[in-house]
Protein backbone atom coordinates (compact mmCIF):
# COMPACT_ATOMS: atom_id res chain seq x y z
CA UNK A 1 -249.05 29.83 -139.60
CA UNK A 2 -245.74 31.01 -140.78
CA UNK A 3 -244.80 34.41 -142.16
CA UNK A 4 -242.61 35.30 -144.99
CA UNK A 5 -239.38 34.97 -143.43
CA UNK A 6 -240.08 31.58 -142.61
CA UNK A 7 -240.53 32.38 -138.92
CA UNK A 8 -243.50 30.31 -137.14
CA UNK A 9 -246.50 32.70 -135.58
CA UNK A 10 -248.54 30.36 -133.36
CA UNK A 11 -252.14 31.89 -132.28
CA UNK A 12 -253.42 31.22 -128.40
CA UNK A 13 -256.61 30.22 -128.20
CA UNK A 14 -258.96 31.42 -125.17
CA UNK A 15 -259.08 28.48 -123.26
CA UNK A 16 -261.77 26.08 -121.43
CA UNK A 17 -260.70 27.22 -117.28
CA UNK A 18 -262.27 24.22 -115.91
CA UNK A 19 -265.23 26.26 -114.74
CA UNK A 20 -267.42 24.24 -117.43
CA UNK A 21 -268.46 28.28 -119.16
CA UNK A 22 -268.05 28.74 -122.69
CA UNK A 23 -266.89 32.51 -122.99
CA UNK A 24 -265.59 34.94 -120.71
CA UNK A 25 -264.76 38.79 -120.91
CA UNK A 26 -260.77 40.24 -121.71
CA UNK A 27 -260.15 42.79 -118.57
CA UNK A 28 -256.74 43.78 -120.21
CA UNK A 29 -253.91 42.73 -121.39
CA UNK A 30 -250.40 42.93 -119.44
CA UNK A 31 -248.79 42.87 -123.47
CA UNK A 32 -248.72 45.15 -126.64
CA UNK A 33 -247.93 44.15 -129.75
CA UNK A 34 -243.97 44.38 -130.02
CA UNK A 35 -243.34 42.94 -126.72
CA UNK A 36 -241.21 39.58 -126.11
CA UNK A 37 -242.54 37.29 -124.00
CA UNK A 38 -241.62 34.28 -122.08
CA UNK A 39 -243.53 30.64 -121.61
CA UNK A 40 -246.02 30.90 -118.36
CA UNK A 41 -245.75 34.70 -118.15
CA UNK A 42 -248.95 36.37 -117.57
CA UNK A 43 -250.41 37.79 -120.80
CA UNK A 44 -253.93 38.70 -120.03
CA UNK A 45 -256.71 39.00 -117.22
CA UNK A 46 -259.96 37.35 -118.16
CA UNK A 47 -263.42 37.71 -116.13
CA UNK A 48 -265.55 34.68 -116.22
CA UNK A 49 -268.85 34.21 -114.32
CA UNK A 50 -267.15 33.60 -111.33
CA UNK A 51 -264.06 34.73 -111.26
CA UNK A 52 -261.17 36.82 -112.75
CA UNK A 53 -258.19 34.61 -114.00
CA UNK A 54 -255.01 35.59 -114.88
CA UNK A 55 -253.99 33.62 -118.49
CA UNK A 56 -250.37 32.26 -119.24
CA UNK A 57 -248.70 32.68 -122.43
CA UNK A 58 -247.95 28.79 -124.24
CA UNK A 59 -245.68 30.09 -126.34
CA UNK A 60 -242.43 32.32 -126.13
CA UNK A 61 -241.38 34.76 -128.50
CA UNK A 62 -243.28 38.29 -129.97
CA UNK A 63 -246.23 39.54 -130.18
CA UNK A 64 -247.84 39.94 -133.42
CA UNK A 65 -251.43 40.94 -132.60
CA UNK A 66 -253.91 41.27 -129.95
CA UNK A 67 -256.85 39.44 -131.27
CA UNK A 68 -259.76 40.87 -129.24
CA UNK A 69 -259.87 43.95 -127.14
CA UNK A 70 -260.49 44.67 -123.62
CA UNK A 71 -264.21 44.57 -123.10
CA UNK A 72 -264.39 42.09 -125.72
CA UNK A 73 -266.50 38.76 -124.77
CA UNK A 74 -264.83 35.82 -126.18
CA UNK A 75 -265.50 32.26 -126.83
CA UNK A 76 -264.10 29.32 -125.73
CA UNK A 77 -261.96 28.48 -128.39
CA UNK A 78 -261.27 31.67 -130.10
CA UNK A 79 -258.11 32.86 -130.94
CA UNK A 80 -257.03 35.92 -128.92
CA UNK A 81 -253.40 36.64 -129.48
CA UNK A 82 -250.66 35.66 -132.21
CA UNK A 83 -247.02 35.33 -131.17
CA UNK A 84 -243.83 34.79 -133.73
CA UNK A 85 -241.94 31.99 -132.14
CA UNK A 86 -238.58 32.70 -130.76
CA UNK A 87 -236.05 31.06 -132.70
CA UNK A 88 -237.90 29.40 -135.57
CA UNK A 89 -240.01 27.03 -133.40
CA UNK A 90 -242.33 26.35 -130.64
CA UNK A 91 -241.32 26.54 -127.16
CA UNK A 92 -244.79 25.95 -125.77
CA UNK A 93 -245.71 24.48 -122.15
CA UNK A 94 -244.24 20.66 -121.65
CA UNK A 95 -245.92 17.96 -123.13
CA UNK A 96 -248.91 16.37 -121.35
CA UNK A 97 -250.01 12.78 -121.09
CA UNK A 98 -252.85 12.05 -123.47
CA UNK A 99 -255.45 11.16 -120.63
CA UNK A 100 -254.93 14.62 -118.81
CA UNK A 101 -255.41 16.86 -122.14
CA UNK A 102 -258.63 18.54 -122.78
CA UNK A 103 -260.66 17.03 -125.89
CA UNK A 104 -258.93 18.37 -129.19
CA UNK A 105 -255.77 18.83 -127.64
CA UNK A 106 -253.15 17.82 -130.29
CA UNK A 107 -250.34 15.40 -128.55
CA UNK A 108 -249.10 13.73 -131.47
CA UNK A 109 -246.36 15.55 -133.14
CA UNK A 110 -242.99 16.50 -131.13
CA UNK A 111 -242.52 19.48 -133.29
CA UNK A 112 -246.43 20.97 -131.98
CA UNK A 113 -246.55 23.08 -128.80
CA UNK A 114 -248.80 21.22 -126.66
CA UNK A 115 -251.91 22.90 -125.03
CA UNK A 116 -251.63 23.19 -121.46
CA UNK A 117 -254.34 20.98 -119.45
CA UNK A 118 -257.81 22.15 -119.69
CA UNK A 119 -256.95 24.22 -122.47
CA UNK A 120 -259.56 22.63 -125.15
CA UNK A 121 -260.15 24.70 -127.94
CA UNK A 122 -264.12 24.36 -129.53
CA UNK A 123 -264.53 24.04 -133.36
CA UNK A 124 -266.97 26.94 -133.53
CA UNK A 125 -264.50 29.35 -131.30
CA UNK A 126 -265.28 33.23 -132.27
CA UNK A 127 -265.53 36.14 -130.77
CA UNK A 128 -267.97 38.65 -130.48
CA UNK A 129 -267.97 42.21 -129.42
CA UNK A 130 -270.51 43.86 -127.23
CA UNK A 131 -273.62 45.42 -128.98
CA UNK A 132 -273.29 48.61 -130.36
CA UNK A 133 -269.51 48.51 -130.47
CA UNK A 134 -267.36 49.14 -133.72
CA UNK A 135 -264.59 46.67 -134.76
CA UNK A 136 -261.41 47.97 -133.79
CA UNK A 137 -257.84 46.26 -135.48
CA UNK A 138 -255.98 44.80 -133.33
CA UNK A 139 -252.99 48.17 -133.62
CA UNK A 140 -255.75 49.94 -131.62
CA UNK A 141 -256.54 46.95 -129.25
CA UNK A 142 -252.53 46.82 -128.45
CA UNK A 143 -253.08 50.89 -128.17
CA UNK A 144 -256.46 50.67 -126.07
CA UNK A 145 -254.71 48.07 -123.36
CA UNK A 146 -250.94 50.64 -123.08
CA UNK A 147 -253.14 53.97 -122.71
CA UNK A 148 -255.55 52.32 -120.41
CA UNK A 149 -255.06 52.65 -116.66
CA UNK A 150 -253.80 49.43 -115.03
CA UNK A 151 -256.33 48.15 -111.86
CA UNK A 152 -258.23 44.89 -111.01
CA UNK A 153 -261.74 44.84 -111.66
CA UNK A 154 -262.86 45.40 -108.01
CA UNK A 155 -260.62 48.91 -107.92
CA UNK A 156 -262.15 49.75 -111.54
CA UNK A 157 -265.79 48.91 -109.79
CA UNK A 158 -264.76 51.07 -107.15
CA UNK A 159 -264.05 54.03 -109.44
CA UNK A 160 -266.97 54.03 -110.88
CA UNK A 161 -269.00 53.97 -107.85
CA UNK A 162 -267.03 56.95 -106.35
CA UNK A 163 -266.66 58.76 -110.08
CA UNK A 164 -263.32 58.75 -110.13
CA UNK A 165 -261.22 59.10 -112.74
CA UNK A 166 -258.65 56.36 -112.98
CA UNK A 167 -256.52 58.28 -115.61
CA UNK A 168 -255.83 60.76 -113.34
CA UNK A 169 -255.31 58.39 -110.09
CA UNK A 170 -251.81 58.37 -109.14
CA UNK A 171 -250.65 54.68 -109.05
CA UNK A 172 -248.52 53.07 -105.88
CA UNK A 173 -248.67 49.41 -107.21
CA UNK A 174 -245.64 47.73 -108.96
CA UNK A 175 -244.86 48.39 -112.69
CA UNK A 176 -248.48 51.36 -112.21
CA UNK A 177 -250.90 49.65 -111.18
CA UNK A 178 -253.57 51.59 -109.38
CA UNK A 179 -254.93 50.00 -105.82
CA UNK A 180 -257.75 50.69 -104.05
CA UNK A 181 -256.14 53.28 -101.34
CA UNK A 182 -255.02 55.22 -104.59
CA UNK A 183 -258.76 55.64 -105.72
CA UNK A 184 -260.39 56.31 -102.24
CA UNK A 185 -257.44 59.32 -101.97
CA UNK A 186 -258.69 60.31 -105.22
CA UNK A 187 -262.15 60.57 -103.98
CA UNK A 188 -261.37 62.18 -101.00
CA UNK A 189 -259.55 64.79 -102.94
CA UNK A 190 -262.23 65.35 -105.80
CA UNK A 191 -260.22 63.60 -108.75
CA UNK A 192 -264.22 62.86 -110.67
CA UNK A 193 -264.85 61.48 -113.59
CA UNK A 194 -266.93 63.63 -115.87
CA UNK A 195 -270.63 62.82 -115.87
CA UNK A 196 -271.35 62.05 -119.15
CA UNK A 197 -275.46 63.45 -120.28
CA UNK A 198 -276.53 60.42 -120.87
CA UNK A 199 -277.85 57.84 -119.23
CA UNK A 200 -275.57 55.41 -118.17
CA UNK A 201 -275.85 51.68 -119.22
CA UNK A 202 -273.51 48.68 -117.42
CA UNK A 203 -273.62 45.91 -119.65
CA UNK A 204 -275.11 42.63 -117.66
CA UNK A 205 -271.93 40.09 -117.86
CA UNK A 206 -269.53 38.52 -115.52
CA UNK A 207 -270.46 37.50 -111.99
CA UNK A 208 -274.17 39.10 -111.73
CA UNK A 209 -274.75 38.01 -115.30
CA UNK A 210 -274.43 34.19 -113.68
CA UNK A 211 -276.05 35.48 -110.26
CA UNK A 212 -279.11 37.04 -112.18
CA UNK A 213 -279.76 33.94 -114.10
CA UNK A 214 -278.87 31.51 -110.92
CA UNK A 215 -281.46 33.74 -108.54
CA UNK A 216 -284.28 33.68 -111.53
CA UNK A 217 -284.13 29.91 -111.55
CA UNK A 218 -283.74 29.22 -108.32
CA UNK A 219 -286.67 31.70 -106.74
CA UNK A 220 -288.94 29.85 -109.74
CA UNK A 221 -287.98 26.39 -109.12
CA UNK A 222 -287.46 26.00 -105.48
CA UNK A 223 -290.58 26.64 -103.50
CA UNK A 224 -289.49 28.67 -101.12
CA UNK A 225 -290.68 29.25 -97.32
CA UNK A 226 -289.16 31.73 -94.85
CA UNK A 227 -289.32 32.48 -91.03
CA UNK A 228 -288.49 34.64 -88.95
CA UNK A 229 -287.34 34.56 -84.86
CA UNK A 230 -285.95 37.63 -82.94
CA UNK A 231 -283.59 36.87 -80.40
CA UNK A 232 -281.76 38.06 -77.53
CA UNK A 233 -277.71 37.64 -77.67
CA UNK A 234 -276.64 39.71 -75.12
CA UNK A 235 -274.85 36.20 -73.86
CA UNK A 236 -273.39 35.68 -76.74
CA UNK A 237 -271.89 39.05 -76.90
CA UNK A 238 -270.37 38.63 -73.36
CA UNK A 239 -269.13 35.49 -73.91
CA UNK A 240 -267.47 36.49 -77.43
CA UNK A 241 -266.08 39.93 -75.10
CA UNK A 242 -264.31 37.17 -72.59
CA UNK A 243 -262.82 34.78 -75.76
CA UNK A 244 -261.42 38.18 -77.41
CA UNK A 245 -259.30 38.30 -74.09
CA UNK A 246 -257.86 34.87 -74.86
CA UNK A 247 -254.53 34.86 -75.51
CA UNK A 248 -254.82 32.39 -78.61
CA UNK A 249 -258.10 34.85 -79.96
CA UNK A 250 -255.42 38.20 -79.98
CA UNK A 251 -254.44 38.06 -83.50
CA UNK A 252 -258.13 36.88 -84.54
CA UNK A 253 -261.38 39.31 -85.70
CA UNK A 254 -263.71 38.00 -83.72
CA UNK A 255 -267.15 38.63 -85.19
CA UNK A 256 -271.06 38.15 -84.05
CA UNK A 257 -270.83 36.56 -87.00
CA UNK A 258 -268.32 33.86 -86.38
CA UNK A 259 -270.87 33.10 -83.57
CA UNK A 260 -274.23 32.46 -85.67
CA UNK A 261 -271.46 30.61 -87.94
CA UNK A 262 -270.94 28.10 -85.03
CA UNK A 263 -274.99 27.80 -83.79
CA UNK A 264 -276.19 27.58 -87.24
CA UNK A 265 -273.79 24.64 -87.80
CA UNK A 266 -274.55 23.09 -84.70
CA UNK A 267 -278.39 23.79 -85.13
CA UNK A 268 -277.58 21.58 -88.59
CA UNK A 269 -275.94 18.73 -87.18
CA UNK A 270 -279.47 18.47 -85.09
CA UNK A 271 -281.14 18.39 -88.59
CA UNK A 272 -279.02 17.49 -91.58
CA UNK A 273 -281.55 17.05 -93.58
CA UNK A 274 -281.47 21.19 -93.70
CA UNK A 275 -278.05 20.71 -95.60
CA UNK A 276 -279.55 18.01 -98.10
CA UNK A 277 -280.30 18.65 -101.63
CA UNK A 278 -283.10 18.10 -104.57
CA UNK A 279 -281.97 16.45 -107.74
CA UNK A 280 -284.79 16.63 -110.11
CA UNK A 281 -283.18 14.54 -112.61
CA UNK A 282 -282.87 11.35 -110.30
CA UNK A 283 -286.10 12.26 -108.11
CA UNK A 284 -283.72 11.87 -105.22
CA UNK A 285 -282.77 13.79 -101.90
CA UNK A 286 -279.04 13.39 -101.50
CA UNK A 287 -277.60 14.53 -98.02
CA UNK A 288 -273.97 15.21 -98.03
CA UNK A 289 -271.81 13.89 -94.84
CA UNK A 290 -270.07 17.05 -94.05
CA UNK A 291 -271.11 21.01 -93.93
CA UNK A 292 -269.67 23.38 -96.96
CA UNK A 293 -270.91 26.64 -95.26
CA UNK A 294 -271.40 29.40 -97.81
CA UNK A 295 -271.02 33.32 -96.58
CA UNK A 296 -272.49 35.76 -99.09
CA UNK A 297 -270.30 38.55 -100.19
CA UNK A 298 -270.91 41.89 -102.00
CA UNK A 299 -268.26 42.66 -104.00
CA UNK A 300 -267.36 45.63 -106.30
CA UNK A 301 -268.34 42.80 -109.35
CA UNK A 302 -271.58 41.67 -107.51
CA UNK A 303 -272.58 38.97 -104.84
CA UNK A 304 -270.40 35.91 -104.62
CA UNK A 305 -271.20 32.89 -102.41
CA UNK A 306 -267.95 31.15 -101.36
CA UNK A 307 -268.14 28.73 -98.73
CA UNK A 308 -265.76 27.59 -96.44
CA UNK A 309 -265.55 23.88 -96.59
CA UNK A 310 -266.13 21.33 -93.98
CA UNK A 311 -266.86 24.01 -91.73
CA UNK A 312 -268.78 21.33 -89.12
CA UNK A 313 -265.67 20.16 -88.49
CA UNK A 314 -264.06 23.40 -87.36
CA UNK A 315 -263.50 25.11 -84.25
CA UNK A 316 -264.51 28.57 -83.04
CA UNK A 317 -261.08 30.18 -83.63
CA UNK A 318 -260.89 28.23 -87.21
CA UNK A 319 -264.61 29.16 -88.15
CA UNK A 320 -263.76 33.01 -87.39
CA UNK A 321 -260.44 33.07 -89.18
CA UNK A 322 -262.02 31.35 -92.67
CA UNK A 323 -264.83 33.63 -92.65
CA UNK A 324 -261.94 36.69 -92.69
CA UNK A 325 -260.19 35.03 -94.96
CA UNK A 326 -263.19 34.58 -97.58
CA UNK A 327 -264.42 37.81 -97.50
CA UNK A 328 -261.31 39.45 -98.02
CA UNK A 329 -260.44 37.23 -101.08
CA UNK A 330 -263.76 37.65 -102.15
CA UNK A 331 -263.66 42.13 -102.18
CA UNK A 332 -260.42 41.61 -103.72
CA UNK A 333 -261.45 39.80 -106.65
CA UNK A 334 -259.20 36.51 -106.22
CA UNK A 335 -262.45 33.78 -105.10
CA UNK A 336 -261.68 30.33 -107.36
CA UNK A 337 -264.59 28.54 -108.73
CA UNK A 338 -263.47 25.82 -106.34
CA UNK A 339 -264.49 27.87 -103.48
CA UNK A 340 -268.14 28.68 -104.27
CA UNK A 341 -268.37 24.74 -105.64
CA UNK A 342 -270.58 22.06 -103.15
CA UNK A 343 -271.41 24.37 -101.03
CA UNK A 344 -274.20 22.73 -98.63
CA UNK A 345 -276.28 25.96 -97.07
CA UNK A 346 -275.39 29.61 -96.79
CA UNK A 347 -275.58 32.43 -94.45
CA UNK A 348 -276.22 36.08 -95.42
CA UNK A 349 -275.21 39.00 -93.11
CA UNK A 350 -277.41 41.67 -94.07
CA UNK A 351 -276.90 43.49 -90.94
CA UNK A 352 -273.24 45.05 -91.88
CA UNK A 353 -275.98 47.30 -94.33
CA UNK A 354 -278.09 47.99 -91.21
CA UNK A 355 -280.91 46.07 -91.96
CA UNK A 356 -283.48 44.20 -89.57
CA UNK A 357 -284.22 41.48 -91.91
CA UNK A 358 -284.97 40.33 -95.06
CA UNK A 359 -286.37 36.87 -97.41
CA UNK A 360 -283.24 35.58 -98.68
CA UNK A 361 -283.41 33.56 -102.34
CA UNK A 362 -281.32 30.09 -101.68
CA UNK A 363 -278.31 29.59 -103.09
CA UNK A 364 -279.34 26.93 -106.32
CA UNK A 365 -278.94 23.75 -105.40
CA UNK A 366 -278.93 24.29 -101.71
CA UNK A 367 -282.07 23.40 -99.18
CA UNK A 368 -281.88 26.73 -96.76
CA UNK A 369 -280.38 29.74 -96.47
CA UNK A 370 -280.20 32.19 -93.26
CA UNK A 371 -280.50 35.83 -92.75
CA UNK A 372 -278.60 37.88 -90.21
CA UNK A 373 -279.74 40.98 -89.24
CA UNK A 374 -278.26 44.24 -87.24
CA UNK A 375 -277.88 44.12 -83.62
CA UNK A 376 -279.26 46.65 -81.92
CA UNK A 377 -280.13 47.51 -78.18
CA UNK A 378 -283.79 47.87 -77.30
CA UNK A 379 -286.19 47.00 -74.58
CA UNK A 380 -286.98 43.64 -73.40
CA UNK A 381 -288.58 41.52 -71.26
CA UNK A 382 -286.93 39.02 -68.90
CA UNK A 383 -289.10 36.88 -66.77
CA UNK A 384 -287.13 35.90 -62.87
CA UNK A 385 -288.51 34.70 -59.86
CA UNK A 386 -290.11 38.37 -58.85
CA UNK A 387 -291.90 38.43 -62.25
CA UNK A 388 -291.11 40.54 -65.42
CA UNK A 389 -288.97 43.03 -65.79
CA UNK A 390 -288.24 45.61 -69.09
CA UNK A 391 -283.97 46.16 -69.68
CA UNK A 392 -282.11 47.10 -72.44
CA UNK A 393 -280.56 44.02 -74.47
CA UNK A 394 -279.10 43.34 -77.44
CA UNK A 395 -281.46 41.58 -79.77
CA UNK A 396 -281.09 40.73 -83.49
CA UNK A 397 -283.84 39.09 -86.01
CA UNK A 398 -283.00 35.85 -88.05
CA UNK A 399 -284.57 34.81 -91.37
CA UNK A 400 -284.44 30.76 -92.55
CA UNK A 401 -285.60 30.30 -96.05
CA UNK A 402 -285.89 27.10 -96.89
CA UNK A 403 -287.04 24.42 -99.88
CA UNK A 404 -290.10 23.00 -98.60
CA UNK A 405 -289.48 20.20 -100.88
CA UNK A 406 -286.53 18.92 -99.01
CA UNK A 407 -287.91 20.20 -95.28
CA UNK A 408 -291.27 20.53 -93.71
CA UNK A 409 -292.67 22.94 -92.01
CA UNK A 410 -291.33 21.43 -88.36
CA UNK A 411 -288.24 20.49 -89.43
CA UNK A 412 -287.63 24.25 -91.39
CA UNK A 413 -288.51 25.93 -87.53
CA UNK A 414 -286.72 23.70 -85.72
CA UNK A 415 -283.29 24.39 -87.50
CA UNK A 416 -284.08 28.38 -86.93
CA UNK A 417 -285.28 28.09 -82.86
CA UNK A 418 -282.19 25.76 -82.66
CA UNK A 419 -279.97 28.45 -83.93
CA UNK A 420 -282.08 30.79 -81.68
CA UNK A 421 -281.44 29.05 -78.78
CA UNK A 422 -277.40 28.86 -79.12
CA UNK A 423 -277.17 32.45 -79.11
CA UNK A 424 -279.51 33.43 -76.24
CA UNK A 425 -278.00 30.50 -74.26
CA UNK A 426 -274.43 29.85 -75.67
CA UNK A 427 -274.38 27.24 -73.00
CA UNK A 428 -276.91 25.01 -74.41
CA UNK A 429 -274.81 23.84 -77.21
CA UNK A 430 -272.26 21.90 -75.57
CA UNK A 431 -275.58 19.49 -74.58
């Protein structure tokens, strides 16, 4: 497209982000129209069904108009920004070898900015607003995305939880954009929201529109069994009290968790074929060689399963510092696709929410799934040589679901009394 003066305007269209989804949701946009911007600068944040992703510009020069809105779901394909080249022609991304470029990428003519890898556009690309919502030109979409109140999704999520009213949230992140500490001071010092009369309706989209529809088809195609084992892991506490003391263990959170981490896996290794998974289409079982071990995560934009790859292979220290790591990506919005890809079985801590136990849903496309409940101190029974005596210990209940497809009955308890056993007698698994 060129405009009267001669002066080439090339449109970006919302790209394919290699996470094999065909629309995803604008957050807001880091431009208005007006601005000048340079190749590879960040234009606009983008939520897809698994993650948010920041989006580069192709092209340098101005910006003409913002095609779609925050709030706006997009298609794959659709144009959502125009920009007036800088100088009377493209200076898009480099050029990229034909057999890298996404299908319909153009890499013929010198003079055509080349889409970046990945970035396929789809004949049928349009965009659609959510229901209910007016058109808006795209002067008020530049307006709507300067007036609005810069923050990630996760700090927005948190807002609205707490009722607080981001507009009137002093910001301490560069160039104004509000963090999380900023909106839990607001809480604490009564900056609300207004509550509006009505009743209030949160469109289904993003991450729990993809978790909804994964759970749905997972709970009625897998044929699911769980059990349940309550343990005693006083041991286990005292030995992970005496590793905290380590010198190399100083700098590391060591959690209970990082300890069911390292008897589940080894309780695994015993029976791999609880790692295995069904493939309907082939009629096959297909057990992977190594252990992708995924750790469920509530976030602010709902639960994410990344997994921390190869895990088997890890040690203590290296199992406890990934599972930091991943949960702290994960509440700050940043998990890839990559990391909740292949992952082979998951564990869910639903103890952090004080909870005994629970039936956990597997993760599609995985065999079994365990549940982690709160520790707590009560009365037990311990059987030595002058007969049975009642003291306090520190017990906690465990929960394997599991695809009785892929694992029987004996091979489904045995993974769970292995994991059992680890953490009343920590000892036991260097046998």
């Amino acid at each position: 497209m060129t405009t009267a003066t001669g002066t080439p305007v090339q449109t970006f269209l919302l790209p394919d982000v290699g996470e094999g989804l065909t629309e995803a949701d604008i957050v807001g946009w880091h431009v208005a129209v007006g601005d000048v911007v340079a190749v590879n600068q960040i234009i606009v944040d983008i939520e897809t069904a698994k993650s948010v992703v920041e989006l580069p510009s192709p092209y340098a020069g101005e910006v003409v108009e913002l095609l779609a809105a925050a709030g706006d779901t997009v298609e794959v394909g659709a144009p959502i920004i125009a920009v007036r080249i800088s100088g009377g022609g493209a200076a898009g991304p480099p050029s990229i070898p034909a057999s890298t470029a996404a299908p319909g990428a153009e890499t013929g003519s010198p003079d055509e900015p080349k889409l970046l890898v990945g970035y396929g556009a789809k004949d049928a690309g349009s965009h659609r607003r959510r229901r209910g919502a007016p058109p808006a030109p795209a002067a008020a979409a530049s307006a709507q995305a300067a007036d609005k109140p810069r923050a990630k999704p996760p700090v927005r999520k948190l807002a609205k939880v707490l009722g607080v009213d981001l507009s009137s949230v002093p910001a301490s992140g560069p160039d104004g954009v509000v963090k999380r500490e900023n909106v839990l001071r607001a809480a604490e010092s009564g900056v609300l929201a207004p509550v509006p009369a009505s009743a209030n309706r949160i469109p289904i989209k993003g991450v729990r529109k993809h978790t909804a529809a994964a759970m749905v088809a997972s709970a009625f195609s897998a044929p699911h069994v769980t059990e349940f084992v309550t343990v005693d892991i006083t041991k286990t506490l005292e030995l992970r009290d005496a590793v905290q003391r380590r010198r190399e263990f100083r700098d590391v959170k060591l959690t209970p968790l990082a300890f069911v981490a390292r008897a589940y896996l080894t309780a695994l290794r015993r029976t791999p074929m609880a790692t295995a998974r069904w493939e309907e289409v082939t009629q096959e079982i297909v057990v992977p060689v190594g252990i992708n071990l995924g750790i469920a995560a509530a976030t602010p934009r709902g639960l994410m399963v990344p997994n921390i790859k190869d895990a088997h292979a890890m040690s203590l220290i290296e199992v406890a510092g990934a599972i930091s790591e991943l949960a702290a990506t994960a509440r700050e919005g940043r998990t890839t696709s990559e990391a909740m890809a292949g992952g082979s079985t998951t564990i869910t801590n639903v103890g952090v929410f004080g909870v005994d136990t629970g039936t956990p849903i597997l993760n599609p496309g995985e065999t079994a799934i365990l549940a982690v409940g709160a520790i707590r101190r009560q009365p037990w029974v311990i059987e030595d040589g002058d007969g049975e005596r009642i003291v306090p210990r520190s017990v906690l209940q465990l929960a394997l679901s599991f695809d009785h497809r892929v694992l029987d009955g004996a091979e489904g308890s045995q993974v769970l009394a292995d994991t059992a056993g680890f953490l009343a007698e920590p000892g036991l698994a260097v046998l």
